[in-house]
C-alpha atoms as a PDB file:
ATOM      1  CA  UNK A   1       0.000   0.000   0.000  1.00  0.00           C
ATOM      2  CA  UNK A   2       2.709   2.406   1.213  1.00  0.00           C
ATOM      3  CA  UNK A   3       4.708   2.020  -2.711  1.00  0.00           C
ATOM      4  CA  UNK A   4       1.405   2.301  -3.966  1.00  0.00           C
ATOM      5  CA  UNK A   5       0.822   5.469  -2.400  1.00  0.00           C
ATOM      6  CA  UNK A   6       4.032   7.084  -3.168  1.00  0.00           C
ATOM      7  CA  UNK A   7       3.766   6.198  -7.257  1.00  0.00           C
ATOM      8  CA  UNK A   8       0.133   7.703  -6.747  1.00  0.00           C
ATOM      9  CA  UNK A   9       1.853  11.317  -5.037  1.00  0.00           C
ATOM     10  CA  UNK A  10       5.084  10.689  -7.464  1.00  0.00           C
ATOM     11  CA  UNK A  11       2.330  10.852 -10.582  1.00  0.00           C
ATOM     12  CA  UNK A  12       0.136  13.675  -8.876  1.00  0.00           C
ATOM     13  CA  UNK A  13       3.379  15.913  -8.720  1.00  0.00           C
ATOM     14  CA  UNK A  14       4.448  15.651 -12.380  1.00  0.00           C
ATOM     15  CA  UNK A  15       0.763  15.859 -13.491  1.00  0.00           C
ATOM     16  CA  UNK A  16       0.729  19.436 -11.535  1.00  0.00           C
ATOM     17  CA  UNK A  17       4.329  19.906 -13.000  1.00  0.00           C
ATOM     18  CA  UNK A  18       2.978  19.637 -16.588  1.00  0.00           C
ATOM     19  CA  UNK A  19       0.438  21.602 -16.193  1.00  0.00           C
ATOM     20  CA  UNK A  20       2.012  24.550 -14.494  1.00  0.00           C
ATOM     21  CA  UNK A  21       4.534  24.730 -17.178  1.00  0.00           C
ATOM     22  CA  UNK A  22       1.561  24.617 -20.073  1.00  0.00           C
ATOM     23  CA  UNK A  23       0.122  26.990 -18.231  1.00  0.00           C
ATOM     24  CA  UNK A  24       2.983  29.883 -17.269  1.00  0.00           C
ATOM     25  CA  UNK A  25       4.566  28.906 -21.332  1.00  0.00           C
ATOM     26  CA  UNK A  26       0.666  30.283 -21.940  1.00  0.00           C
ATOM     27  CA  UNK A  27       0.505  33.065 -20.203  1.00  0.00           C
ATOM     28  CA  UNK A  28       4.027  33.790 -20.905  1.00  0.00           C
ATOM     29  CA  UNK A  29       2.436  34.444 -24.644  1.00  0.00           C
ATOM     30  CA  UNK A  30       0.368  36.966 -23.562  1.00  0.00           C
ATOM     31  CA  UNK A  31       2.327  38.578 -20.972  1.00  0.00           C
ATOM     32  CA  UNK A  32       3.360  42.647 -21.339  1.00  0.00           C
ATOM     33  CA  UNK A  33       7.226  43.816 -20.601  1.00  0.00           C
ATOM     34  CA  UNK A  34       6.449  46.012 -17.887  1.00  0.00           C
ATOM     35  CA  UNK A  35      10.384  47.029 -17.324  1.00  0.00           C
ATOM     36  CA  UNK A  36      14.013  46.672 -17.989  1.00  0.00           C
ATOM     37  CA  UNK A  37      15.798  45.840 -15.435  1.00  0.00           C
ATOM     38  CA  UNK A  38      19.639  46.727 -16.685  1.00  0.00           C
ATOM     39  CA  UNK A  39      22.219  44.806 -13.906  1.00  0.00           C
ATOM     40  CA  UNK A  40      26.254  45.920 -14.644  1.00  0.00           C
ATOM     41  CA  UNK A  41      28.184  43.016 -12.605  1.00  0.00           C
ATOM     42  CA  UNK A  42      32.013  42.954 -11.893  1.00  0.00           C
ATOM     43  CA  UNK A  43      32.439  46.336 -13.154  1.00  0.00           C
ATOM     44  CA  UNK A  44      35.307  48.476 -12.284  1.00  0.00           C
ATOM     45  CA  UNK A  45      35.279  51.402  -9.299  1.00  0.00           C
ATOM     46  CA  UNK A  46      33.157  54.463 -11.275  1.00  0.00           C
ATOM     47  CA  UNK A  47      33.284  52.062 -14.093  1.00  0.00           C
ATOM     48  CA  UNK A  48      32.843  53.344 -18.011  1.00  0.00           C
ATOM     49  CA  UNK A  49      29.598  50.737 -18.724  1.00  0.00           C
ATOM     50  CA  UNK A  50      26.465  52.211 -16.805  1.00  0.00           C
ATOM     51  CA  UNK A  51      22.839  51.255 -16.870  1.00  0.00           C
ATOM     52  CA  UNK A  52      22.730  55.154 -18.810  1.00  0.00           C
ATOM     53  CA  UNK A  53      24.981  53.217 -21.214  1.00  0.00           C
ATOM     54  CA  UNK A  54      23.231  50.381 -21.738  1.00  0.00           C
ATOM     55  CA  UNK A  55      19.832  51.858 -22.140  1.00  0.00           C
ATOM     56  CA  UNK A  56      21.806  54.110 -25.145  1.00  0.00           C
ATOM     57  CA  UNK A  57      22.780  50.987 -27.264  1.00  0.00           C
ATOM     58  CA  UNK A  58      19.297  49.171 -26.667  1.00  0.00           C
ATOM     59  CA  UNK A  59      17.908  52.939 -28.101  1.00  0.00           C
ATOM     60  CA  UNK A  60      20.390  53.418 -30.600  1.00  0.00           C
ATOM     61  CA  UNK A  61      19.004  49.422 -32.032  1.00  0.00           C
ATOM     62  CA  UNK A  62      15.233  50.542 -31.920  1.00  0.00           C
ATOM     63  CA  UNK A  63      15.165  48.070 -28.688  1.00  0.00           C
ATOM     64  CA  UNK A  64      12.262  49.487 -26.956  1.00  0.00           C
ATOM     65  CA  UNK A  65      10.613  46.171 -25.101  1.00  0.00           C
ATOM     66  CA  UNK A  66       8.603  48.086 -22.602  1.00  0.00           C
ATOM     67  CA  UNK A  67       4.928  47.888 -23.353  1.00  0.00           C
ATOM     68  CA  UNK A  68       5.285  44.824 -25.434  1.00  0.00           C
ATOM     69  CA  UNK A  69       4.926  40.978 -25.748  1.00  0.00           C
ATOM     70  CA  UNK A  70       7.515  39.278 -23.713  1.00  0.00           C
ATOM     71  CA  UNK A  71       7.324  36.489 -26.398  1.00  0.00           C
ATOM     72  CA  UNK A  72       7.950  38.977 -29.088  1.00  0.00           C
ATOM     73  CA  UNK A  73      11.554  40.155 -27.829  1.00  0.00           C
ATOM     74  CA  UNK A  74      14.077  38.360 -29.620  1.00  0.00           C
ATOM     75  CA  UNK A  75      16.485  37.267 -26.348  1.00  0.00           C
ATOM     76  CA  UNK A  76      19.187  35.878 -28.367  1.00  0.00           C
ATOM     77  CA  UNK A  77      19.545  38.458 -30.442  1.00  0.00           C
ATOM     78  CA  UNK A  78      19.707  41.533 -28.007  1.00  0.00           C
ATOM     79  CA  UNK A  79      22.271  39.414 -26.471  1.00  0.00           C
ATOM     80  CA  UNK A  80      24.444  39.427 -29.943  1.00  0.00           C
ATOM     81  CA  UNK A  81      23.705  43.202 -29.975  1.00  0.00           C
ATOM     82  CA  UNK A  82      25.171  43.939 -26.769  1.00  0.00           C
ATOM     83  CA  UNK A  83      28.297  41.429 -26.758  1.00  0.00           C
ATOM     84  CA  UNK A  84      29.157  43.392 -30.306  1.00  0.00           C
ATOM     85  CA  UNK A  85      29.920  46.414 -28.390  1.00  0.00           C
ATOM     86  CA  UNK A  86      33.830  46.613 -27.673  1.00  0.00           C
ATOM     87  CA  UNK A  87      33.045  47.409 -24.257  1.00  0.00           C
ATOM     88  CA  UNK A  88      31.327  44.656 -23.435  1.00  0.00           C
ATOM     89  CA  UNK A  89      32.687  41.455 -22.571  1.00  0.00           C
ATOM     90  CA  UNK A  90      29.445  39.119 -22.142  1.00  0.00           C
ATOM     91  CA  UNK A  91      25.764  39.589 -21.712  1.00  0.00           C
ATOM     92  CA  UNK A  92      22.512  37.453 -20.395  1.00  0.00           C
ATOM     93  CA  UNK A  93      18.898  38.501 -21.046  1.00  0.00           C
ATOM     94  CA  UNK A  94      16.113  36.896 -20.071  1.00  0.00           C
ATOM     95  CA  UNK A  95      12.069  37.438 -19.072  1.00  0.00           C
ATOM     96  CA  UNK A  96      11.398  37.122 -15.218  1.00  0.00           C
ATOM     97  CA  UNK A  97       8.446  36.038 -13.752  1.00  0.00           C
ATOM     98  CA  UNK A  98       7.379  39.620 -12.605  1.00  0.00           C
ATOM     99  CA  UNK A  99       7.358  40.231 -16.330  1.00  0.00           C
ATOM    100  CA  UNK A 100      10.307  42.521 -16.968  1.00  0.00           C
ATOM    101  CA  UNK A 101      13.180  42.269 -19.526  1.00  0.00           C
ATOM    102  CA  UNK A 102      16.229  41.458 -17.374  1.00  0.00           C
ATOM    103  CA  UNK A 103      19.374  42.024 -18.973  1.00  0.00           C
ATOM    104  CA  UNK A 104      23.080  41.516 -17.086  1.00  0.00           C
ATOM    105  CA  UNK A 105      26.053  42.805 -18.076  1.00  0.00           C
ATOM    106  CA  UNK A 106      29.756  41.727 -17.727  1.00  0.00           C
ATOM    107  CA  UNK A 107      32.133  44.622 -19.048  1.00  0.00           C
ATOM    108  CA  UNK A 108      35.216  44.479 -20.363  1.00  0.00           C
ATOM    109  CA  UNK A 109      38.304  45.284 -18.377  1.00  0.00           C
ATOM    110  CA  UNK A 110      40.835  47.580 -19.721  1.00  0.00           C
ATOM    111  CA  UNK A 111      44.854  47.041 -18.232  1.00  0.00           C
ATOM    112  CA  UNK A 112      46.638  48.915 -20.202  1.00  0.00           C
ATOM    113  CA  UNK A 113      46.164  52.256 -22.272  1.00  0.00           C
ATOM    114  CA  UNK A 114      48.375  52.336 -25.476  1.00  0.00           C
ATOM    115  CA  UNK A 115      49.786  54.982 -27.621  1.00  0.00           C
ATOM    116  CA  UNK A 116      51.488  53.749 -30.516  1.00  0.00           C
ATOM    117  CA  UNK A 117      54.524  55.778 -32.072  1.00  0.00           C
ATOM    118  CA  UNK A 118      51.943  56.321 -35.265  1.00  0.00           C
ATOM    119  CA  UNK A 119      49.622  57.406 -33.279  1.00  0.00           C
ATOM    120  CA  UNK A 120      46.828  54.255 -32.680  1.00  0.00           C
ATOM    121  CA  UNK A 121      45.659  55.267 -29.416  1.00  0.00           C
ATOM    122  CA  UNK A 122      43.862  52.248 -27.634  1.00  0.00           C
ATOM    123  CA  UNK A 123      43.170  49.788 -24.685  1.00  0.00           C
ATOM    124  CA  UNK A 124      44.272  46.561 -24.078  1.00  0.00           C
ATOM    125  CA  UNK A 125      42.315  44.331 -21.554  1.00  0.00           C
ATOM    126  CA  UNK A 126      43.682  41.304 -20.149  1.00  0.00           C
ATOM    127  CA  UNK A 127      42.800  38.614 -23.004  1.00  0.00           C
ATOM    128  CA  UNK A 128      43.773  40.754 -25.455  1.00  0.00           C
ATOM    129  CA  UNK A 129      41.134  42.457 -26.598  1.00  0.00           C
ATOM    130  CA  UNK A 130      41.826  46.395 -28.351  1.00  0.00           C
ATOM    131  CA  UNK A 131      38.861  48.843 -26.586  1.00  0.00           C
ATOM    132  CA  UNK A 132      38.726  52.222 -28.293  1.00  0.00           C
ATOM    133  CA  UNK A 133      39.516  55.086 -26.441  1.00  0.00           C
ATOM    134  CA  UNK A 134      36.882  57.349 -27.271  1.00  0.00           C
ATOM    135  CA  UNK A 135      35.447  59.323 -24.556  1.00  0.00           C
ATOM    136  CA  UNK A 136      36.648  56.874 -22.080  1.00  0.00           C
ATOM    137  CA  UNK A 137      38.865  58.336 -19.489  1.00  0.00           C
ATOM    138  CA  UNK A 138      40.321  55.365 -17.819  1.00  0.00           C
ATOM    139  CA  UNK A 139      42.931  55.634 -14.885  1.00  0.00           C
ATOM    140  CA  UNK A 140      45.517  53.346 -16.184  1.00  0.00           C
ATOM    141  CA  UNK A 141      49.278  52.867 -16.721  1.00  0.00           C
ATOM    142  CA  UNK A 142      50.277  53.998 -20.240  1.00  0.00           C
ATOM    143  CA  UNK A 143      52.235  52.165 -22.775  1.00  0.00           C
ATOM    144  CA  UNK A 144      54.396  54.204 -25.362  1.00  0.00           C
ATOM    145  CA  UNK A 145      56.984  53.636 -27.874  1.00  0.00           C
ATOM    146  CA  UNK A 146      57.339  51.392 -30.341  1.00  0.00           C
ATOM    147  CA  UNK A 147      54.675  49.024 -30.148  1.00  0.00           C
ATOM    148  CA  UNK A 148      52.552  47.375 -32.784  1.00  0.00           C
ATOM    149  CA  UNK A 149      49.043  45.670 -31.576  1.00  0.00           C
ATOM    150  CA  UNK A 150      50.665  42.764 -31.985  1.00  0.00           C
ATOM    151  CA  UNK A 151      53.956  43.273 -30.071  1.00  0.00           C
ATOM    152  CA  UNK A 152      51.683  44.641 -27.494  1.00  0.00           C
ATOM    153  CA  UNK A 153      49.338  41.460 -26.848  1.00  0.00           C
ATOM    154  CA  UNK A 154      52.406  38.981 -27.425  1.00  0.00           C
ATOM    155  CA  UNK A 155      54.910  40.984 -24.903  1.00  0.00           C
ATOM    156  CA  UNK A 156      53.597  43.696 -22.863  1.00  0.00           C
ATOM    157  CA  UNK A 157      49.774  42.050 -22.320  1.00  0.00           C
ATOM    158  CA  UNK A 158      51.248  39.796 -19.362  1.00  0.00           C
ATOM    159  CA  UNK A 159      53.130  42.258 -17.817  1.00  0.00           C
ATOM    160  CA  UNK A 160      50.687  44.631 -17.767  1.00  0.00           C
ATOM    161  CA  UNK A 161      47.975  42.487 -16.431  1.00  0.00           C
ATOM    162  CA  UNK A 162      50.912  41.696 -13.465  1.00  0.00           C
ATOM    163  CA  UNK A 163      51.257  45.557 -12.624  1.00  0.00           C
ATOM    164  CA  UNK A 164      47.484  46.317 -12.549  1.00  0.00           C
ATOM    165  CA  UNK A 165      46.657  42.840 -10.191  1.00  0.00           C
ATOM    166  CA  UNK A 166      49.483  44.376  -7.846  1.00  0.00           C
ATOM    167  CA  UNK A 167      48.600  46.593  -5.537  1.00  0.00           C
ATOM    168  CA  UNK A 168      51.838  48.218  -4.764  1.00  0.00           C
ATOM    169  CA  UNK A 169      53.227  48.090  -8.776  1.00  0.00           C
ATOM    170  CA  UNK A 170      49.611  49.468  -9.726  1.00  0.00           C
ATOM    171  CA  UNK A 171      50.435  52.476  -8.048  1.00  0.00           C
ATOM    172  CA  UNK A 172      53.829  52.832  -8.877  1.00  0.00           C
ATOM    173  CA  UNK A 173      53.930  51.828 -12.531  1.00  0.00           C
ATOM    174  CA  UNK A 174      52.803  54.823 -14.495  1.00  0.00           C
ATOM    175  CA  UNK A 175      54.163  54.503 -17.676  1.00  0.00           C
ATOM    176  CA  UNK A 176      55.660  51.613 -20.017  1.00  0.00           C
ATOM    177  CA  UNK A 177      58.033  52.515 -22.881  1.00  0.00           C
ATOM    178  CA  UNK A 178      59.401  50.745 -25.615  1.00  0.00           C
ATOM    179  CA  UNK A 179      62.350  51.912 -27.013  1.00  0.00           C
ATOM    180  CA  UNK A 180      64.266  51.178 -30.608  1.00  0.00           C
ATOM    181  CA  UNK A 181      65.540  48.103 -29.315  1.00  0.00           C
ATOM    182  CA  UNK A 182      62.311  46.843 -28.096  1.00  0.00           C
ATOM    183  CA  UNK A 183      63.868  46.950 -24.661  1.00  0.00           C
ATOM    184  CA  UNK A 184      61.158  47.952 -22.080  1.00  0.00           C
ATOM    185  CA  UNK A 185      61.776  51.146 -19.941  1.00  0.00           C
ATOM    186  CA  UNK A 186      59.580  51.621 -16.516  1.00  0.00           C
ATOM    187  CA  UNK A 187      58.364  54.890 -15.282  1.00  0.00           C
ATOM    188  CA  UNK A 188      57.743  55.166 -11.353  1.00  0.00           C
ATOM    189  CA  UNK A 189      55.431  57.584 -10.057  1.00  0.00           C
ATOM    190  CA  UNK A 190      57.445  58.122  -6.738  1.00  0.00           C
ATOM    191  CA  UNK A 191      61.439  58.334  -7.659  1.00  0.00           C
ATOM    192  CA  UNK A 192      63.431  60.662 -10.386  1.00  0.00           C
ATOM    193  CA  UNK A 193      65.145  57.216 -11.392  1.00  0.00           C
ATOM    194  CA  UNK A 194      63.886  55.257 -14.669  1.00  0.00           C
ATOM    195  CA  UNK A 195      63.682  51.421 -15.077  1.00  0.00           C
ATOM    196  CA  UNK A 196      65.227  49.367 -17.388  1.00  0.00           C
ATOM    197  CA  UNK A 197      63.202  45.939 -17.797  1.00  0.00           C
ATOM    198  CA  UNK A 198      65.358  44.592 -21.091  1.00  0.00           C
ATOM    199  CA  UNK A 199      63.250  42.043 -22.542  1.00  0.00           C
ATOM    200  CA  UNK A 200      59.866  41.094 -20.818  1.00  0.00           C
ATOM    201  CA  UNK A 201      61.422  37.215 -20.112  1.00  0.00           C
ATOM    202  CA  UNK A 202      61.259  36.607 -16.773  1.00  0.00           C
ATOM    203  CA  UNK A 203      59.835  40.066 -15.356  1.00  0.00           C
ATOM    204  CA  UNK A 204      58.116  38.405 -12.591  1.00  0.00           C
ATOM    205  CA  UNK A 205      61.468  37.759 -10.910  1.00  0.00           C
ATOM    206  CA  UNK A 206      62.666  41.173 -11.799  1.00  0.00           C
ATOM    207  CA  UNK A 207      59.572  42.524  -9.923  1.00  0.00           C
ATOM    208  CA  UNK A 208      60.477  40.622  -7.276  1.00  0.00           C
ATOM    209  CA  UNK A 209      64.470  41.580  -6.745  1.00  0.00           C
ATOM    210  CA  UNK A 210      63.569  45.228  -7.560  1.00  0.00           C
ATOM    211  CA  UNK A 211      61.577  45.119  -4.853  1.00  0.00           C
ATOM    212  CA  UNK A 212      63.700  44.346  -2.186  1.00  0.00           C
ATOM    213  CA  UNK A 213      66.324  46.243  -3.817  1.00  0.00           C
ATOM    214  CA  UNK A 214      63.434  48.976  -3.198  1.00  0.00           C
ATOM    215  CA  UNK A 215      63.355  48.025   0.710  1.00  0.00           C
ATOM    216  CA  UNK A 216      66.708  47.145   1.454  1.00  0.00           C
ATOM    217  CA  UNK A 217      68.587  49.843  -0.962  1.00  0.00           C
ATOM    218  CA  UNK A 218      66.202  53.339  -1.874  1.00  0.00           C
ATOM    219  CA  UNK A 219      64.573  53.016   1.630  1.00  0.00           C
ATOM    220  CA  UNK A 220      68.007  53.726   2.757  1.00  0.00           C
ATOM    221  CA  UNK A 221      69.565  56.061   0.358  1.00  0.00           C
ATOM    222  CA  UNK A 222      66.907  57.916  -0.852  1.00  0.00           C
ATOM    223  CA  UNK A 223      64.324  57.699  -3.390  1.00  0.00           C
ATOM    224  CA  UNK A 224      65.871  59.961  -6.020  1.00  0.00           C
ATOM    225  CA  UNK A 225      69.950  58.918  -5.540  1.00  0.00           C
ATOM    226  CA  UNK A 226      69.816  57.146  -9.120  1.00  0.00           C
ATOM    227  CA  UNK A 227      68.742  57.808 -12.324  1.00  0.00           C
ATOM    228  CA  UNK A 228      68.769  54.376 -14.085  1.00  0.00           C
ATOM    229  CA  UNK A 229      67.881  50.931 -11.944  1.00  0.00           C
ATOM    230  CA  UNK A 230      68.911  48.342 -14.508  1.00  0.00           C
ATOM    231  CA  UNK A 231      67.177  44.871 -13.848  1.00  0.00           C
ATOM    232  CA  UNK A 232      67.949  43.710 -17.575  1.00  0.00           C
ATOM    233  CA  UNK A 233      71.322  42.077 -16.328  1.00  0.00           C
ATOM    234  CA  UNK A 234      70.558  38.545 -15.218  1.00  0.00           C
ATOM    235  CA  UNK A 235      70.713  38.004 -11.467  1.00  0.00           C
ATOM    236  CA  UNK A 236      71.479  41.861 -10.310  1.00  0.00           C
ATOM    237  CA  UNK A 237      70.833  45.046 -10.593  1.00  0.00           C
ATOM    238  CA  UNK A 238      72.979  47.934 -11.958  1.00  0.00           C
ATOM    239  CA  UNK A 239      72.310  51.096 -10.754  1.00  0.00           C
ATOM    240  CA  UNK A 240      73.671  54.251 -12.289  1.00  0.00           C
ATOM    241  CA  UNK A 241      74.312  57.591 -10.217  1.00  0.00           C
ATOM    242  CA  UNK A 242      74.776  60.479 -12.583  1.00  0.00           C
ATOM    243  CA  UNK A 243      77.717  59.164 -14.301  1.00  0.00           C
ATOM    244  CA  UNK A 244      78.956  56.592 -11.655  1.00  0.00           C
ATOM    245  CA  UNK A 245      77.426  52.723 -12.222  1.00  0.00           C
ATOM    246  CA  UNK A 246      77.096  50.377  -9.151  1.00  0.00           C
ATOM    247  CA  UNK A 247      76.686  46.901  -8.787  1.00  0.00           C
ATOM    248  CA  UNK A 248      74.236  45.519  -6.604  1.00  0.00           C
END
């Protein structure tokens, strides 16, 4: 009797399962958009991609869903619409039970802000992907010199994407520049003293003796006692004092 009884409840639930799905995919016909609800997730501090902005490219497509049928808006494709913009990394829309048009929005995020020696004047974000400037006005470390697009994402993408994880490097890292020899030159906000990377091979470990060269050398003798901190040597760092090198 008991297994009896539970096949009878087990059937009872998917018969109310059926028809509460028949029923909402119905209604779901007939049901008005009665708002857009616009959510910007993992977005950066003051970020660049607002709900303002969003609402603009749905307007600028003739997207105006409010007012009509939920089964009329074409999901997939406002999704294509919005992944197209270069700003945008991904994007999920759906219809909610209340009836609005929810859409979610995953931005891209810009590391590095490049000026070419020809004058191509971009972003780079950490897979790769080139972001126009535009009107954007982006707080971040700036890459000069001789750079092509390529160059950049093969050589300078990683290192970038190392300085603007790091707190510390973040903040002292203002400017990359790549000279005639494609050697890679380091501006620091806080010190009159430029550094020389070399090549980017191994610039993790480079980070890491310049920085206790950093608290167990300039904490000690001053900030602005050299002008060049080479770290392009392999295993030390050659400092040069006006026109006086030293070893370290």
């Amino acid at each position: 009797m008991k297994i009896a009884l539970k096949i009878i409840l087990l059937l009872l639930v998917a018969g109310y399962l059926v028809f509460a799905i028949v029923q909402f995919s119905q209604r779901t016909e007939e049901r008005i958009c009665e708002a857009i609800d616009i959510e910007i997730t993992d977005s950066l501090e003051g970020g660049f991609v607002t709900t303002d902005y969003v609402h603009n490219i749905l307007t600028k497509n003739k997207i105006f869903a409010e007012g009509q049928k939920l089964s009329t808006i074409d999901i997939q494709g406002l999704e294509e619409i919005l992944q197209k913009d270069p700003y945008i990394d991904s994007a999920r829309c759906y219809c909610s039970a209340a009836s609005h048009l929810c859409v979610q929005v995953i931005p891209q995020h810009p590391i590095l802000h490049i000026i070419q020696n020809n004058g191509d004047n971009y972003y780079l974000d950490g897979s790769g992907a080139i972001m126009p400037v535009e009107n954007m006005n982006i707080d971040l470390c700036i890459a000069t010199g001789n750079i092509t697009k390529n160059y950049a994402k093969k050589n300078l993408m990683e290192l970038a994407k190392f300085i603007y994880e790091d707190d510390f490097w973040d903040k002292q890292i203002e400017q990359i520049h790549v000279n005639g020899n494609h050697e890679i030159e380091l501006y620091p906000r806080v010190g009159e003293h430029i550094i020389i990377l070399g090549t980017p091979e191994n610039f993790r470990k480079k980070f890491e003796n310049l920085m206790k060269f950093y608290r167990n050398g300039l904490s000690k003798t001053g900030w602005n006692k050299y002008s060049i901190i080479n770290l392009s040597y392999n295993g030390q760092i050659v400092c040069t004092k006006k026109n006086n090198a030293k070893t370290i």
